[in-house]
C-alpha atoms as a PDB file:
ATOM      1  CA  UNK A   1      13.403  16.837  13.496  1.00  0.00           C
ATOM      2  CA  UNK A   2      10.897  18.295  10.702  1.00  0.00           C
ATOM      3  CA  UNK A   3       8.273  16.089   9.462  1.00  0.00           C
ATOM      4  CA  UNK A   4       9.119  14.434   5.935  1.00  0.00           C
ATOM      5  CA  UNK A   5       6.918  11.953   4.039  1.00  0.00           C
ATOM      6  CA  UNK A   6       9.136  10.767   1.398  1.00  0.00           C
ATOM      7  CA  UNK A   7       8.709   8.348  -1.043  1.00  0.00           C
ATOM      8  CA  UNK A   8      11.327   7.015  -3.680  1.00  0.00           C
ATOM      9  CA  UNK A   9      11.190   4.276  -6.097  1.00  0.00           C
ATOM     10  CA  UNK A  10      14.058   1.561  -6.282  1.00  0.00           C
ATOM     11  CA  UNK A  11      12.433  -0.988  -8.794  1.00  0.00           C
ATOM     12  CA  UNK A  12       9.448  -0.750 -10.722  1.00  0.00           C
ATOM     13  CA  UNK A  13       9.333  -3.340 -12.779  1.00  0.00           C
ATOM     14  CA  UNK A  14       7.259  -6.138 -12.500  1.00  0.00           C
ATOM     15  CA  UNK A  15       7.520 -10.408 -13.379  1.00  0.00           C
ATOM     16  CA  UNK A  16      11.751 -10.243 -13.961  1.00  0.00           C
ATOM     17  CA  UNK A  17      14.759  -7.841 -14.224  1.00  0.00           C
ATOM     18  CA  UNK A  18      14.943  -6.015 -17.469  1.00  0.00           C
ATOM     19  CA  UNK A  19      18.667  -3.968 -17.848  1.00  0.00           C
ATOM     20  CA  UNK A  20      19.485  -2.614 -20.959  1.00  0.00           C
ATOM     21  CA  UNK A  21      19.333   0.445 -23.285  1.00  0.00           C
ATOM     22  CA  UNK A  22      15.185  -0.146 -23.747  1.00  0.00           C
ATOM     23  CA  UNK A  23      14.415   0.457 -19.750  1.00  0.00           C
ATOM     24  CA  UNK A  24      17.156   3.022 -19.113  1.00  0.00           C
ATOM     25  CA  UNK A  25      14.391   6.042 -17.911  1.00  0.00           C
ATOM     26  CA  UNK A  26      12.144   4.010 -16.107  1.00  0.00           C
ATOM     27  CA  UNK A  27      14.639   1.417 -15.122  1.00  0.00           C
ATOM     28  CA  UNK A  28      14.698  -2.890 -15.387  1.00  0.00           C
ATOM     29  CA  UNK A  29      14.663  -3.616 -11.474  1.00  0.00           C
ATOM     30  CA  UNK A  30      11.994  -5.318  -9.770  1.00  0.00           C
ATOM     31  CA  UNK A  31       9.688  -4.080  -7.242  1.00  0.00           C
ATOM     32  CA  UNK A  32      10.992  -2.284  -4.132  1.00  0.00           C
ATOM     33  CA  UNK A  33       9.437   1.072  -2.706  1.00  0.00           C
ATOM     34  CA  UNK A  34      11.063   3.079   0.582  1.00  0.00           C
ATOM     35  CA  UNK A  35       8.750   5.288   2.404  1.00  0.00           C
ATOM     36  CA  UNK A  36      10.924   7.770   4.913  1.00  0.00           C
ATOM     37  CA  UNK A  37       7.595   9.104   7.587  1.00  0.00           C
ATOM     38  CA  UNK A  38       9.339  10.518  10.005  1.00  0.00           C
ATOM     39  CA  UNK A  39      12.311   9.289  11.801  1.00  0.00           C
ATOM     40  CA  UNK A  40      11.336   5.394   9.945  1.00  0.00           C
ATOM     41  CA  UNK A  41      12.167   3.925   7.035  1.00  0.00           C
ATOM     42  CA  UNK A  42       9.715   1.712   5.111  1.00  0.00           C
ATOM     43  CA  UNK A  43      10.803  -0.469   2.839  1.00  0.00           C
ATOM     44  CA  UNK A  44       8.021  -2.658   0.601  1.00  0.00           C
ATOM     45  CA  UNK A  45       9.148  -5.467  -1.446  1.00  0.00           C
ATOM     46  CA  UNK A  46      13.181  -7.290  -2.324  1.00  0.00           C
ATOM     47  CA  UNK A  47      12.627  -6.756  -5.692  1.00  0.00           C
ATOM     48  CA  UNK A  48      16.221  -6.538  -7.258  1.00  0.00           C
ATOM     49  CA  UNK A  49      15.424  -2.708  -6.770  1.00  0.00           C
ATOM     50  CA  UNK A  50      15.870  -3.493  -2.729  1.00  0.00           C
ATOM     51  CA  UNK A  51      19.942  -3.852  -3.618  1.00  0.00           C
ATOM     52  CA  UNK A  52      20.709  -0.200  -4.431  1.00  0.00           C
ATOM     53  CA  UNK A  53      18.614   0.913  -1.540  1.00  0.00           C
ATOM     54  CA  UNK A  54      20.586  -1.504   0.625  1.00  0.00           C
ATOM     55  CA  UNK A  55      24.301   0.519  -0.131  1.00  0.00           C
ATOM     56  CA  UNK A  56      21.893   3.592   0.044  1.00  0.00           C
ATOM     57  CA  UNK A  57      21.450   3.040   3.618  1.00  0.00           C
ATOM     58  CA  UNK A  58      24.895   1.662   4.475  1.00  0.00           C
ATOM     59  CA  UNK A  59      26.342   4.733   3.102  1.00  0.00           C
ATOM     60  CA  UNK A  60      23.948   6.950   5.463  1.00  0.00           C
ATOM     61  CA  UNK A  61      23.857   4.188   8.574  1.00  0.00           C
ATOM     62  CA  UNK A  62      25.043   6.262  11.724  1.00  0.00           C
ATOM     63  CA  UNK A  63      24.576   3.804  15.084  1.00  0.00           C
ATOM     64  CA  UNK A  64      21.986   1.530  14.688  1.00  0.00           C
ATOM     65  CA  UNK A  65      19.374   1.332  11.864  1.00  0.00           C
ATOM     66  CA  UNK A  66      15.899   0.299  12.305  1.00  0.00           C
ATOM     67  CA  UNK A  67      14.402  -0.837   8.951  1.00  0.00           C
ATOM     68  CA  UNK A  68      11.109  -2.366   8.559  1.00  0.00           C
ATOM     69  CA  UNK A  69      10.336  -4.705   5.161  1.00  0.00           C
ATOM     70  CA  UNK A  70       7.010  -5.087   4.071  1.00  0.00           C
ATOM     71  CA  UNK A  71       6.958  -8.381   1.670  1.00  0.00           C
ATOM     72  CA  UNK A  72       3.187  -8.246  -0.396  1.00  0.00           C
ATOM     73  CA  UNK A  73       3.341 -11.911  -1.518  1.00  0.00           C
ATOM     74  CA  UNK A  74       6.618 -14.446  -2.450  1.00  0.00           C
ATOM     75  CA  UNK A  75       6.304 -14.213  -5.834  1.00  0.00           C
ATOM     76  CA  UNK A  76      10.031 -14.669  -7.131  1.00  0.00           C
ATOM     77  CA  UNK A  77      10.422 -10.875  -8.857  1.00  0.00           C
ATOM     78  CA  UNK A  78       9.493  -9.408  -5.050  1.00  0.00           C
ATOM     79  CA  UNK A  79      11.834 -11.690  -3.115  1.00  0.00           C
ATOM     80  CA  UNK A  80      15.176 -11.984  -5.827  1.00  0.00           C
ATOM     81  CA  UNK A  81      17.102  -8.862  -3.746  1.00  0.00           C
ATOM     82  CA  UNK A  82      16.726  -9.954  -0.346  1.00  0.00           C
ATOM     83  CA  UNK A  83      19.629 -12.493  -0.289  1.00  0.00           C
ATOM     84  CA  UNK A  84      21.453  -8.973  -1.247  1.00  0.00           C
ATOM     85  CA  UNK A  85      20.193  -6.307   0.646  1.00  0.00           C
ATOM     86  CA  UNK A  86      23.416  -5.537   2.024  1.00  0.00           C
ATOM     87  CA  UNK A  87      21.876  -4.165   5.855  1.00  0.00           C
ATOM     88  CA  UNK A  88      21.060  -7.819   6.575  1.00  0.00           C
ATOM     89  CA  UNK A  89      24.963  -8.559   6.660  1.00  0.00           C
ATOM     90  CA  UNK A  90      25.917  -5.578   9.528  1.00  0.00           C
ATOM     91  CA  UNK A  91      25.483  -5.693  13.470  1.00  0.00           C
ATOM     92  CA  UNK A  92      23.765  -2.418  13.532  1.00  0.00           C
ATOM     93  CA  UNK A  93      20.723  -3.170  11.404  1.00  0.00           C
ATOM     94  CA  UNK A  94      17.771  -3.893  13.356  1.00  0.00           C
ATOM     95  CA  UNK A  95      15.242  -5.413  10.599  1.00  0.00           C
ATOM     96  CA  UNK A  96      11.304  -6.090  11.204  1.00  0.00           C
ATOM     97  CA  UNK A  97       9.868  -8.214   8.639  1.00  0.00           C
ATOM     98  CA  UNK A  98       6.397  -8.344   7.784  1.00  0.00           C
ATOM     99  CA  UNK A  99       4.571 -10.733   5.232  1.00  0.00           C
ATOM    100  CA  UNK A 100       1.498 -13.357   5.086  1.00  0.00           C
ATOM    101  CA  UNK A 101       0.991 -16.527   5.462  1.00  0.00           C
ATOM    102  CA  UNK A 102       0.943 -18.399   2.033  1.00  0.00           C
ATOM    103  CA  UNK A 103       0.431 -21.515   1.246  1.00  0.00           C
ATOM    104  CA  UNK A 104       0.443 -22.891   5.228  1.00  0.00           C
ATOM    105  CA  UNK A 105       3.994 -21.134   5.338  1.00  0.00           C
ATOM    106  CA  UNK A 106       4.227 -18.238   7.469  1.00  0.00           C
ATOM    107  CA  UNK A 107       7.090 -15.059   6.016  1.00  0.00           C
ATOM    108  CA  UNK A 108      10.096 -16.342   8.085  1.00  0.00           C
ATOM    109  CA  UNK A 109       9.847 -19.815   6.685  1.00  0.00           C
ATOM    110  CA  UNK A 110       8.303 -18.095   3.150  1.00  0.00           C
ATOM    111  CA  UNK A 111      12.363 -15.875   3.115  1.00  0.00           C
ATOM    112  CA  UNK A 112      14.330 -18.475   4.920  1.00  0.00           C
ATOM    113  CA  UNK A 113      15.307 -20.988   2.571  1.00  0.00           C
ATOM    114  CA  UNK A 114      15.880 -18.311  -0.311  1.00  0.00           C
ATOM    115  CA  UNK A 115      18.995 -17.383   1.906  1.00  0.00           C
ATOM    116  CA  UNK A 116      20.470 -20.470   3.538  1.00  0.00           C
ATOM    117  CA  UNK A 117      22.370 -23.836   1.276  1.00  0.00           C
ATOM    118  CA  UNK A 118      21.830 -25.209  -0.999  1.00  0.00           C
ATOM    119  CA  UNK A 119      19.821 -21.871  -2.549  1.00  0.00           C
ATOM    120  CA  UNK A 120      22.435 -19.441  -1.605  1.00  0.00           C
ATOM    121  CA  UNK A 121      25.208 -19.861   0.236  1.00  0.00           C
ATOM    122  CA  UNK A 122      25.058 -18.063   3.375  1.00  0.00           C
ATOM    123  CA  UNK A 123      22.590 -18.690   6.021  1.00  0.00           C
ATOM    124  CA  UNK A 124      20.481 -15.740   6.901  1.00  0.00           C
ATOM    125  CA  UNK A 125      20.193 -17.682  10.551  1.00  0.00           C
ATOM    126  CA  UNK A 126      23.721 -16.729  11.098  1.00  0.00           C
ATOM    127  CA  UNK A 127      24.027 -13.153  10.178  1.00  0.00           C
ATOM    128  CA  UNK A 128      24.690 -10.334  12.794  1.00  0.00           C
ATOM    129  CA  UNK A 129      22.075  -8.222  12.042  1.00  0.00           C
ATOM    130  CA  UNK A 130      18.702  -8.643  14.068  1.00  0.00           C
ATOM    131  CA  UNK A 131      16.022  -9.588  12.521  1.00  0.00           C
ATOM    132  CA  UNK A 132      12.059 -10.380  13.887  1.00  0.00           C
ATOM    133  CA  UNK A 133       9.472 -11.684  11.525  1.00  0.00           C
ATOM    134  CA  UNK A 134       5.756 -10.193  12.087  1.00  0.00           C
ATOM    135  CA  UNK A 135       2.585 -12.216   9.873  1.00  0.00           C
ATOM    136  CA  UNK A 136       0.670 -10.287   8.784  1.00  0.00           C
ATOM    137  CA  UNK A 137      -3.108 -10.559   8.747  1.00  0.00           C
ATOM    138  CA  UNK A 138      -6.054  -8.798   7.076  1.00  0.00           C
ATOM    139  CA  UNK A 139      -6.694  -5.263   8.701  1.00  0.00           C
ATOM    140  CA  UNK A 140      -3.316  -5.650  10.583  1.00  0.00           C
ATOM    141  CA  UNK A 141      -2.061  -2.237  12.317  1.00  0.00           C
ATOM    142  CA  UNK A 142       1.285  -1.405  12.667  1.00  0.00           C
ATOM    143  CA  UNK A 143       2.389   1.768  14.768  1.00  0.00           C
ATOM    144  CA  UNK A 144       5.951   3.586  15.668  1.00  0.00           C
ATOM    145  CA  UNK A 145       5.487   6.144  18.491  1.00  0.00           C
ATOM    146  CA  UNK A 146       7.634   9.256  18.180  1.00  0.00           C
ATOM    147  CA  UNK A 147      11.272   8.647  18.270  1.00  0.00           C
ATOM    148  CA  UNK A 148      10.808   5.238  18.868  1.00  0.00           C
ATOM    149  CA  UNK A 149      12.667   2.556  16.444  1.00  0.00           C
ATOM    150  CA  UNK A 150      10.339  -0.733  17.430  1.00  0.00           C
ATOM    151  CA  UNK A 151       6.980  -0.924  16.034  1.00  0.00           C
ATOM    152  CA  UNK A 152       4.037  -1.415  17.962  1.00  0.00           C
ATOM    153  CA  UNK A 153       1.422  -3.959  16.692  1.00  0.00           C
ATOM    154  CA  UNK A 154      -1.528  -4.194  17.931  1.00  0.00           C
ATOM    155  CA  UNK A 155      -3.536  -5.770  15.305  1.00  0.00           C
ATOM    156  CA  UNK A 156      -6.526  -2.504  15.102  1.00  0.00           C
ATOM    157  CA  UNK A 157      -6.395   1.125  14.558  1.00  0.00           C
ATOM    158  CA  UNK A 158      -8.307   3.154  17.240  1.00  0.00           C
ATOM    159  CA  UNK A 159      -9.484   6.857  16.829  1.00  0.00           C
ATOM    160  CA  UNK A 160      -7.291   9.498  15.076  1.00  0.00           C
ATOM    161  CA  UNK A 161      -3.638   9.254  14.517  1.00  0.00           C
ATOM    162  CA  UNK A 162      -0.847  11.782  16.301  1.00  0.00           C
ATOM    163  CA  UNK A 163       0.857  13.656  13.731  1.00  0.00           C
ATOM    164  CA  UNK A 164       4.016  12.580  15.214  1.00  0.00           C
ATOM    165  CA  UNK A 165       2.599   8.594  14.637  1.00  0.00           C
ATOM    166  CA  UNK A 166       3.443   6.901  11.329  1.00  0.00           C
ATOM    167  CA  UNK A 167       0.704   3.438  11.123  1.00  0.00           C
ATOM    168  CA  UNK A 168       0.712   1.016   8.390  1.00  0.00           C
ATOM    169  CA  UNK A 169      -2.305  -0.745   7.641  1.00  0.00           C
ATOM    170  CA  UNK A 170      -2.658  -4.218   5.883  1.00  0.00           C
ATOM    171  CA  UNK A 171      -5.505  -5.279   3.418  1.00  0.00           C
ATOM    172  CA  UNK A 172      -5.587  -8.989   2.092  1.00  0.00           C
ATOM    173  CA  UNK A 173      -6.907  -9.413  -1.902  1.00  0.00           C
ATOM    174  CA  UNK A 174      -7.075 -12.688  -3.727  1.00  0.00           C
ATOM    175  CA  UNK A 175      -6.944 -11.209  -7.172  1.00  0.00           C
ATOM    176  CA  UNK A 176      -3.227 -12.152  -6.939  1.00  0.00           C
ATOM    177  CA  UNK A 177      -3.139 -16.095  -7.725  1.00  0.00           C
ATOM    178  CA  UNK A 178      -2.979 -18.276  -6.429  1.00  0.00           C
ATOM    179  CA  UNK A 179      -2.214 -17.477  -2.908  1.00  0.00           C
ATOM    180  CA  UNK A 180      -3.467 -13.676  -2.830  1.00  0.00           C
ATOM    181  CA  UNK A 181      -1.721 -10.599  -1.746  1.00  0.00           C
ATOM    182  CA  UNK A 182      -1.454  -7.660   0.800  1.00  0.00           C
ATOM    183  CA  UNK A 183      -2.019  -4.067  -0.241  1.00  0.00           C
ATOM    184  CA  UNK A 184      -0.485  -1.747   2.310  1.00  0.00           C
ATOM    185  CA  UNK A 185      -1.814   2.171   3.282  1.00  0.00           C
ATOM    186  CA  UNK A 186       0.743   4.501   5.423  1.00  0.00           C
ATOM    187  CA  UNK A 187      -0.842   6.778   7.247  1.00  0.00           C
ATOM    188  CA  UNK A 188       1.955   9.813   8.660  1.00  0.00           C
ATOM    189  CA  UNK A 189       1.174  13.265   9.254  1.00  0.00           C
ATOM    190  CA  UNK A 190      -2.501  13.674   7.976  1.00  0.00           C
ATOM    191  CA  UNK A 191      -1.024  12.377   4.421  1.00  0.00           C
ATOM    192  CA  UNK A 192      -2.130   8.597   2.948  1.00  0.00           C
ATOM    193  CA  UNK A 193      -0.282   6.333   0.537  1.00  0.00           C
ATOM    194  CA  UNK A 194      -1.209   3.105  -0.712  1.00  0.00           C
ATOM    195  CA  UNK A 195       1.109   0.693  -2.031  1.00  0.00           C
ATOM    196  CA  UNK A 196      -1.212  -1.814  -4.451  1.00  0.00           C
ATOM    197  CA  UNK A 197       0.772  -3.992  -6.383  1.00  0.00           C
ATOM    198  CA  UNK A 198      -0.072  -7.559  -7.940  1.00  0.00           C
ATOM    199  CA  UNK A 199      -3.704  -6.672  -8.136  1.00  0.00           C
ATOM    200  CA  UNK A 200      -5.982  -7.750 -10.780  1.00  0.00           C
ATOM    201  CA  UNK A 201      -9.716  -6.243 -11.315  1.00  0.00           C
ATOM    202  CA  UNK A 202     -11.499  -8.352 -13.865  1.00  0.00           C
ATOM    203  CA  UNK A 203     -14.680  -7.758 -13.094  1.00  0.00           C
ATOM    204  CA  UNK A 204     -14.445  -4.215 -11.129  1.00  0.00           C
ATOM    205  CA  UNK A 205     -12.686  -2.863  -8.259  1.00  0.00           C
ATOM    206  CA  UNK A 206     -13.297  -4.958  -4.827  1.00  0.00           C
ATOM    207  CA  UNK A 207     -15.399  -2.754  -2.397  1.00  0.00           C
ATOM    208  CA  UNK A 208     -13.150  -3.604   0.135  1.00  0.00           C
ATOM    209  CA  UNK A 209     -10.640  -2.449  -1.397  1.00  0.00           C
ATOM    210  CA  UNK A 210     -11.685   1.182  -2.323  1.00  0.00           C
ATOM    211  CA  UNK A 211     -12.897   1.275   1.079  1.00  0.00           C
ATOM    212  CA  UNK A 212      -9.237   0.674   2.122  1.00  0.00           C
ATOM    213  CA  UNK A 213      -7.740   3.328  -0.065  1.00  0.00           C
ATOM    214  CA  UNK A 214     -10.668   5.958  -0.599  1.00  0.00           C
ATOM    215  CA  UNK A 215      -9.115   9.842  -0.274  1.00  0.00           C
ATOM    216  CA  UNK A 216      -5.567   8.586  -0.590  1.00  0.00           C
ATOM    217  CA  UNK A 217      -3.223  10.734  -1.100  1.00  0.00           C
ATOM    218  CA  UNK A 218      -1.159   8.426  -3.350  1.00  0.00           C
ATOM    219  CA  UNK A 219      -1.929   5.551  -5.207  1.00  0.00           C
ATOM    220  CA  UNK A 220       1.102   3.258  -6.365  1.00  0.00           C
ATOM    221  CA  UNK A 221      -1.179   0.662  -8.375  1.00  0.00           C
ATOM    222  CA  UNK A 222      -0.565  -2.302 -10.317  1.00  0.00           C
ATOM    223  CA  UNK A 223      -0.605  -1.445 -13.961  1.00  0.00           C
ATOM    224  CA  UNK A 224       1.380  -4.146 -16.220  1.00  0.00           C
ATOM    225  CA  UNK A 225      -0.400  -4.417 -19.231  1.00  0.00           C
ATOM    226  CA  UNK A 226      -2.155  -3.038 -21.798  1.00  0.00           C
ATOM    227  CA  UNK A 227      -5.961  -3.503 -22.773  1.00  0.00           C
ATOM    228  CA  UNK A 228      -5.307  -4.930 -26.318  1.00  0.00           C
ATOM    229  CA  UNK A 229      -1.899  -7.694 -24.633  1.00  0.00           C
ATOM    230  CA  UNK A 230      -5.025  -8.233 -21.512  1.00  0.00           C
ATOM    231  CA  UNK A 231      -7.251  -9.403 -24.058  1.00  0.00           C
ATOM    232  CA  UNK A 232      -4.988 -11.522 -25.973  1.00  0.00           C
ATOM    233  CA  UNK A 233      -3.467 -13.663 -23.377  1.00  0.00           C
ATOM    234  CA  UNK A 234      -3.414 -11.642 -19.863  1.00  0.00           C
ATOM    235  CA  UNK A 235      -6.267 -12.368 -18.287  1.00  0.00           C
ATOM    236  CA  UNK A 236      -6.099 -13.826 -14.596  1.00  0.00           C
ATOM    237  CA  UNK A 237      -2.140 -13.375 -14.566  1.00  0.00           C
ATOM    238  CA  UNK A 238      -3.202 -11.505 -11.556  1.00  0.00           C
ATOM    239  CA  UNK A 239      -2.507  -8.237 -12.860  1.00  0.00           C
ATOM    240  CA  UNK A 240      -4.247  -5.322 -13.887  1.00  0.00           C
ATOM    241  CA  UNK A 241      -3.861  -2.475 -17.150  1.00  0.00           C
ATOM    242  CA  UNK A 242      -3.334   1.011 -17.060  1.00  0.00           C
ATOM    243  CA  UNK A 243      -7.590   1.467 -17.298  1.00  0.00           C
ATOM    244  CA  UNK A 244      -8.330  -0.392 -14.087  1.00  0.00           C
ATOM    245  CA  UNK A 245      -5.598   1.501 -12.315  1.00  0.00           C
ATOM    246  CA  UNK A 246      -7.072   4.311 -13.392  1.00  0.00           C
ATOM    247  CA  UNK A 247     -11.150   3.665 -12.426  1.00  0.00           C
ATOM    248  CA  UNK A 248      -9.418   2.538  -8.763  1.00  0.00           C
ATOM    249  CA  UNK A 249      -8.229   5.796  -8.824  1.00  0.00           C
ATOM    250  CA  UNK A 250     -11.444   7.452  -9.468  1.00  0.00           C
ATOM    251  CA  UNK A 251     -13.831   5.301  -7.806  1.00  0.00           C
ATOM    252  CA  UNK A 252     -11.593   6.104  -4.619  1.00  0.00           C
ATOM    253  CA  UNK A 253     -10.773   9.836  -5.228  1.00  0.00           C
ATOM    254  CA  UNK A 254      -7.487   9.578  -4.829  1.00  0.00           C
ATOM    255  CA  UNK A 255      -4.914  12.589  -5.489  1.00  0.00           C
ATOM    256  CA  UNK A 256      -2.401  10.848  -7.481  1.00  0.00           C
ATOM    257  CA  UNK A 257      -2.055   8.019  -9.267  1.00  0.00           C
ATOM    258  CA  UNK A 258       0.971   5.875 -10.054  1.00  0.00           C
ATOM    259  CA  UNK A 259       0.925   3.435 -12.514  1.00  0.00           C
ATOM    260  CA  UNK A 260       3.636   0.879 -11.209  1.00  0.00           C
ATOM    261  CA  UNK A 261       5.007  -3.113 -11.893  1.00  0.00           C
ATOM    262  CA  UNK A 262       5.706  -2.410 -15.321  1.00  0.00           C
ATOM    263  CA  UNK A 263       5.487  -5.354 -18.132  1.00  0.00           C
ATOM    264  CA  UNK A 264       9.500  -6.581 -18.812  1.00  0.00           C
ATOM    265  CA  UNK A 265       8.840  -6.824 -22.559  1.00  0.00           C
ATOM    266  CA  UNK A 266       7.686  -3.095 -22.497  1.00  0.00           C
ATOM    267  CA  UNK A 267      10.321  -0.177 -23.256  1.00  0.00           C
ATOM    268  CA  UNK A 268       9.935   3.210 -21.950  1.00  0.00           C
ATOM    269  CA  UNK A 269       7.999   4.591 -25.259  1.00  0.00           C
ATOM    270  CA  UNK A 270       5.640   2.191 -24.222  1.00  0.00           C
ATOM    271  CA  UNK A 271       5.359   3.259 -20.644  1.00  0.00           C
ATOM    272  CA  UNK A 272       5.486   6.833 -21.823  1.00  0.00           C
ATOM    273  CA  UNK A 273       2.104   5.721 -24.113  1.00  0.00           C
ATOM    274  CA  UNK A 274       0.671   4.409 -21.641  1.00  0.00           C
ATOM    275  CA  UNK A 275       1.100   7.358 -19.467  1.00  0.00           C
ATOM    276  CA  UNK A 276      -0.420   9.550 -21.698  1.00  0.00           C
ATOM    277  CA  UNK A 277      -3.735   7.390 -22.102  1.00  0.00           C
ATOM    278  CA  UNK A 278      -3.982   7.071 -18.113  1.00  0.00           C
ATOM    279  CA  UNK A 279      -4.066  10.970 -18.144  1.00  0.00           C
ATOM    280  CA  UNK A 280      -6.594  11.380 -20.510  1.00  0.00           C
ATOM    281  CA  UNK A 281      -8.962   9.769 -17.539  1.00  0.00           C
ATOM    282  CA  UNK A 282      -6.860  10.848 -14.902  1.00  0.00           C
ATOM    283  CA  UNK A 283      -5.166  13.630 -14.810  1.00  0.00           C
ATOM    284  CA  UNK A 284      -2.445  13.084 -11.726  1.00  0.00           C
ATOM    285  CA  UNK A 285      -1.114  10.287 -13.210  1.00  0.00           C
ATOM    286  CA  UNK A 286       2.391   9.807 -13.798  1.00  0.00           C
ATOM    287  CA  UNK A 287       4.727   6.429 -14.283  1.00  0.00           C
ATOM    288  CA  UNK A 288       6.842   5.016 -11.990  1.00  0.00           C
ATOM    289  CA  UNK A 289      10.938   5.245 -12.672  1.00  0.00           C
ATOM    290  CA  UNK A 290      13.580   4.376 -10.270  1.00  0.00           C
ATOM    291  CA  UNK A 291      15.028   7.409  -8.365  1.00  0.00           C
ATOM    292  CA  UNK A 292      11.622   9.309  -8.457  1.00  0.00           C
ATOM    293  CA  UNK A 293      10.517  10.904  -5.348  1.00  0.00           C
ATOM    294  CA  UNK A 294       7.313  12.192  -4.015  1.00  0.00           C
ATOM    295  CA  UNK A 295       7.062  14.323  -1.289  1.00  0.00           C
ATOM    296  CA  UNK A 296       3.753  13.962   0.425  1.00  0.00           C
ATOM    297  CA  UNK A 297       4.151  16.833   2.776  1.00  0.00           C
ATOM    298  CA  UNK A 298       4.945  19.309  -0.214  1.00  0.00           C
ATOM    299  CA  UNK A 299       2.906  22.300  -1.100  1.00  0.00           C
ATOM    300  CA  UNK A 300       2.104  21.155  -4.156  1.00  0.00           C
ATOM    301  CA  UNK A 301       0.098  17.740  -3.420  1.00  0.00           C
ATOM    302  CA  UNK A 302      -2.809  20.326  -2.465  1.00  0.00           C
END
């Protein structure tokens, strides 16, 4: 099979669902990202976005599927989908889950009583699809070997990757309150994307953090608000505007930026305005809408 690093974008928004005729080019569905590396699909966040990509899969499901989910915190706009992520309900779906601890609670009892009575009204216990919960800890290394669906995690990334070997990385910030947040890198095929939402920098980037992302490839960052709505009432929601997006970008030379988590109250003018600014600084910026794709192993990311 040919090597594809494929990213598409099934929410974007950020803090609730939006539908309706302000949001219909960037779209009103919550936060939910699918990475394809490979033979694996990547999926990060159950935003409300995660339903469409559930059918997606369905429709395309031949023998068994082996998904992986990749939860950032348990905020409510990042979890809403997964009681309908329509995979979870078949026998072929084999599921890995991967989240942190919050709040003493690890990710299977974080998802658990979303999906089980009195909250909803099946119980995600007694559904045929297999499912295996992973926590996930700071500097956390997850690997799939070529043409093989079960991941391999081994908690540290040694030497050089294979081509053929797609790794996720996990980085732990607290400028996510009040429990913090995971930012996630994929590393496939000599290509690197970060996936950096819920991140606030009020008082500069965290060196850690560039560290994590420097020479990225792709940068899917945080990017809610506006400097003027920051200033007047945003500051330590946990999340950042389109100008500290943008000096992440720079500070870790990354090839593209995209500004991502969009503010509900915001239409697409907006979004389109603030687009424009981020490129002033930034050139490879663009704004996240759902059914954009980005192929990292095209010609033209050079």
């Amino acid at each position: 099979m040919a090597q594809r690093f494929l990213v598409r974008f099934w929410g974007v928004r950020g803090s609730y669902p939006t539908p309706g005729p302000h949001t219909l080019r960037h779209g009103g569905n919550t936060s939910c990202v699918e990475v394809q590396a490979g033979t694996h699909t990547l999926i990060f966040d159950a935003g409300s976005g995660i339903i469409r990509l559930g059918d997606e899969l369905l429709r395309g499901m031949n023998g068994t599927a082996h998904l992986a989910l990749f939860f950032t915190h348990a905020h409510g706009d990042h979890l809403v989908g997964f009681p309908f992520f329509s995979p979870l309900f078949d026998a072929r779906t084999d599921i890995h889950l991967f989240g942190p601890q919050l709040a003493g609670q690890n990710i299977e009892q974080i998802v658990t009583p979303m999906m089980s009575p009195p909250y909803f009204p099946v119980d995600v216990r007694k559904l045929p699809s297999r499912r295996t919960f992973h926590t996930v800890t700071d500097d956390l290394c997850v690997k799939w070997y070529p043409e093989s669906g079960e991941p391999w995690v081994d908690g540290v990334r040694n030497g050089r990757l294979d081509l053929e070997e797609v790794c996720v990385m996990a980085k732990f910030t607290h400028s996510h309150p009040l429990n913090g947040a995971v930012v996630y890198r994929v590393e496939y095929a000599g290509r690197r994307m970060v996936y950096a939402t819920d991140v606030e920098w009020r008082n500069g980037c965290e060196p850690e953090f560039l560290a994590f992302v420097e020479g990225a490839d792709l940068l899917i960052h945080d990017a809610q608000y506006t400097v003027d709505d920051y200033r007047q009432g945003k500051h330590g929601f946990g999340h950042s505007t389109v100008e500290m997006a943008v000096e992440a970008a720079q500070a870790a030379h990354v090839r593209e930026l995209i500004l991502f988590h969009h503010e509900p109250t915001y239409n697409d003018n907006q979004l389109d305005a603030m687009e424009e600014t981020a490129r002033v600084h930034f050139a490879r910026t663009r704004s996240a809408y759902e059914g954009m794709e980005i192929d990292l192993l095209a010609e033209n990311i050079e």
